[in-house]
N, C-alpha and C. Protein backbone atom coordinates (compact mmCIF):
# COMPACT_ATOMS: atom_id res chain seq x y z
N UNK A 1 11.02 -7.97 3.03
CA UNK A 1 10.12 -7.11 2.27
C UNK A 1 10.81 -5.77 2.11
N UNK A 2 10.78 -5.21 0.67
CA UNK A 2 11.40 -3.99 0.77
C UNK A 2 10.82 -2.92 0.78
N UNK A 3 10.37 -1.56 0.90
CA UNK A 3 10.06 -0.58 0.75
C UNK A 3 10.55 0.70 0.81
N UNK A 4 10.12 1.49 -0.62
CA UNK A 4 11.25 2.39 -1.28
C UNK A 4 10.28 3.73 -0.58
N UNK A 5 10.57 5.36 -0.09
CA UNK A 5 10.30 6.29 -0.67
C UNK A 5 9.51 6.37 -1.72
N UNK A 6 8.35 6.91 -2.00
CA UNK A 6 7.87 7.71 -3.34
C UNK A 6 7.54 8.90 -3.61
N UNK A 7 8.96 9.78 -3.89
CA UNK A 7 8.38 11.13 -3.79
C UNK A 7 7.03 11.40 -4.34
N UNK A 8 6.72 10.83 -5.33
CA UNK A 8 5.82 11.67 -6.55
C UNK A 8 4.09 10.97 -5.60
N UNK A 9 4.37 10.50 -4.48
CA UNK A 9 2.81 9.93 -3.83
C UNK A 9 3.09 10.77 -2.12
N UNK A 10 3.94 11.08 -2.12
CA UNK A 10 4.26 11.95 -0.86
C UNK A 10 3.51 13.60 -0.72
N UNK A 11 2.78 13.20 0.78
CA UNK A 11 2.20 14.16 1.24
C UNK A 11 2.87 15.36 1.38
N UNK A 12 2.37 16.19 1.59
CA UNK A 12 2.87 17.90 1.98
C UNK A 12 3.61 17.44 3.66
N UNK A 13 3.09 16.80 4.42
CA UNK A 13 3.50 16.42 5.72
C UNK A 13 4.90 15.75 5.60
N UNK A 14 4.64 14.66 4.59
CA UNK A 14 5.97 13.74 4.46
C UNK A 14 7.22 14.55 3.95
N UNK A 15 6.86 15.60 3.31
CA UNK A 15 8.14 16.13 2.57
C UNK A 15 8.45 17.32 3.31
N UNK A 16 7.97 17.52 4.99
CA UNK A 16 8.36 18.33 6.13
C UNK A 16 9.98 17.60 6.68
N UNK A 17 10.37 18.34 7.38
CA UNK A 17 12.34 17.55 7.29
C UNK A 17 11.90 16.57 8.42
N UNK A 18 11.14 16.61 9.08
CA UNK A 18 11.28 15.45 10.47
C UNK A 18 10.34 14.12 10.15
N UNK A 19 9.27 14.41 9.21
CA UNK A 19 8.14 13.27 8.40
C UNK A 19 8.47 12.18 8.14
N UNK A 20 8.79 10.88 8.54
CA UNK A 20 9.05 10.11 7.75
C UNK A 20 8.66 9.75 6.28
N UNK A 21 9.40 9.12 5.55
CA UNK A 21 9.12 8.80 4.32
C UNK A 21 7.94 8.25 4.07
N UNK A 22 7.05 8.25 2.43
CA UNK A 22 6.00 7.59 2.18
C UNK A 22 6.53 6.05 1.72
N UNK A 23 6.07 5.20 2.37
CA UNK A 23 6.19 3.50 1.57
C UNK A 23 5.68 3.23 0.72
N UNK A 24 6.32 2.80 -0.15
CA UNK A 24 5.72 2.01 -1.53
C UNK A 24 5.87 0.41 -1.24
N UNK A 25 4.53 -0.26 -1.40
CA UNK A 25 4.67 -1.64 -1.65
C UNK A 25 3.91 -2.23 -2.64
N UNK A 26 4.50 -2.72 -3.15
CA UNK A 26 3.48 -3.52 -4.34
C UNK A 26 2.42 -4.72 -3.65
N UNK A 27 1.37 -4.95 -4.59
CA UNK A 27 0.29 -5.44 -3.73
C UNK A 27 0.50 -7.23 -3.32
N UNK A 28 1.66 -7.79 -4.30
CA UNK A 28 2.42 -9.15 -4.12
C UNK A 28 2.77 -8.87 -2.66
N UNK A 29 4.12 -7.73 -2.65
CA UNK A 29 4.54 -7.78 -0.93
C UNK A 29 3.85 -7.53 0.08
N UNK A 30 2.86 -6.64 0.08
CA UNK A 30 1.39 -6.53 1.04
C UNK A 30 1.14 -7.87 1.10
N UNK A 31 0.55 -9.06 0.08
CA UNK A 31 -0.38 -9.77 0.44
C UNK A 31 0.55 -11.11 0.56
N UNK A 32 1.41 -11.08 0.16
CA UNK A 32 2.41 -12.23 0.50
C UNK A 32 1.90 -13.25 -0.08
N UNK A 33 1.45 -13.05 -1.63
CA UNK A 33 1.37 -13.98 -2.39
C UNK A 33 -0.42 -14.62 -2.44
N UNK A 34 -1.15 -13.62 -1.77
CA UNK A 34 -2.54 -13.97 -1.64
C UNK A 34 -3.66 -12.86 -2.63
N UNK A 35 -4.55 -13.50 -2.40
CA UNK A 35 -5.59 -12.59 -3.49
C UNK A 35 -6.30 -11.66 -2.43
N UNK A 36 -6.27 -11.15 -0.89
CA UNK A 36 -6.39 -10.54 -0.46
C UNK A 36 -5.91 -10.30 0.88
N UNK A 37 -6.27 -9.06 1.46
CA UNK A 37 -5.41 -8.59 2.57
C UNK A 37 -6.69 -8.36 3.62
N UNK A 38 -6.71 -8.39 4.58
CA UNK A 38 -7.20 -7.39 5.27
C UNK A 38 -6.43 -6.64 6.38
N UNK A 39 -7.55 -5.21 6.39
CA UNK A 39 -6.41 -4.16 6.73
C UNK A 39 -7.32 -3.45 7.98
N UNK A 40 -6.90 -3.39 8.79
CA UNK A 40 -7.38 -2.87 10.26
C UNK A 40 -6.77 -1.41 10.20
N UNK A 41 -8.06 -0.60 10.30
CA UNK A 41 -7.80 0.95 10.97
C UNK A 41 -9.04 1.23 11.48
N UNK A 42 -8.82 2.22 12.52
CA UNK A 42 -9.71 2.76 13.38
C UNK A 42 -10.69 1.94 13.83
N UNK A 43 -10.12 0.45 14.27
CA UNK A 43 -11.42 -0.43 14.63
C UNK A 43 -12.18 -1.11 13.73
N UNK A 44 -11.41 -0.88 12.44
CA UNK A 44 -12.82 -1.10 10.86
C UNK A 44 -12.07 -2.13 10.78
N UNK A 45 -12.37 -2.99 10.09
CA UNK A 45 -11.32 -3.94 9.10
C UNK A 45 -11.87 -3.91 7.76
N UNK A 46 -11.12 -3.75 6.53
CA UNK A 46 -11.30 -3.72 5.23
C UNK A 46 -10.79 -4.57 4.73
N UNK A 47 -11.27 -5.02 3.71
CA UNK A 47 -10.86 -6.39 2.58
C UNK A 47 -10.21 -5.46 0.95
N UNK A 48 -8.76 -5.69 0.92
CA UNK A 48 -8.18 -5.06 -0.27
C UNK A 48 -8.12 -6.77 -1.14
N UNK A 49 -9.15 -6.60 -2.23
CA UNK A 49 -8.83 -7.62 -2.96
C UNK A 49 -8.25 -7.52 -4.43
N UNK A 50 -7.93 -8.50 -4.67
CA UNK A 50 -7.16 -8.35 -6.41
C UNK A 50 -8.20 -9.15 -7.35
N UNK A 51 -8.45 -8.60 -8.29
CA UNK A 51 -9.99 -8.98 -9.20
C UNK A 51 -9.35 -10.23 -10.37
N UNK A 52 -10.15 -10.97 -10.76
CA UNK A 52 -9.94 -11.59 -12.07
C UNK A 52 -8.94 -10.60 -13.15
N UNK A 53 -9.66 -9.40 -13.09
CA UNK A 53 -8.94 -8.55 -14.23
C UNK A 53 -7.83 -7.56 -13.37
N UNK A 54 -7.28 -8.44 -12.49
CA UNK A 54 -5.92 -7.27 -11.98
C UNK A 54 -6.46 -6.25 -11.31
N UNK A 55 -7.41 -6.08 -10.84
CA UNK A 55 -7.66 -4.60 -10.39
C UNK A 55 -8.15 -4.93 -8.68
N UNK A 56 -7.87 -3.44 -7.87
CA UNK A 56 -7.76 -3.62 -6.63
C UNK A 56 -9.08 -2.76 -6.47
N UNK A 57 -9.33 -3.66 -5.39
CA UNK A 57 -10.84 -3.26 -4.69
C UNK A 57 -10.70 -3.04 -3.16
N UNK A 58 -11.14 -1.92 -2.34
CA UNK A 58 -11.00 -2.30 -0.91
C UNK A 58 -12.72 -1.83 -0.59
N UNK A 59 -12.87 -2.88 0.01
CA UNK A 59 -14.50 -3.10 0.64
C UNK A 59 -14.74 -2.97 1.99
N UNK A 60 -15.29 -2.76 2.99
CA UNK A 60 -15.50 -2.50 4.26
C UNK A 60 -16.25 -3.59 4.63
């Protein structure tokens, strides 16, 4: 899986000299070929799905 830098989505933090870089992944390499992900933070888990019409949804 690759992931590039994106300056132009990079925080004020990230573009501090010690910050690591922001990742870009497209939603194919996130989901590894599936129509959704789920994504664990702070104990939550969220559902990032991909719609009939291409479009991304994340639901709780």
């Amino acid at each position: 899986m690759h992931s590039a830098p994106c300056p132009s989505l990079a925080s004020p933090a990230a573009l501090r000299h010690n910050a690591a870089p922001v990742r870009r992944l497209s939603f194919a390499q996130l989901s590894a070929g599936a129509r959704e992900v789920l994504i664990e933070h702070a104990g939550q888990v969220y559902r990032l799905s991909l719609t009939a019409q291409n479009k991304l949804i994340l639901t709780k």
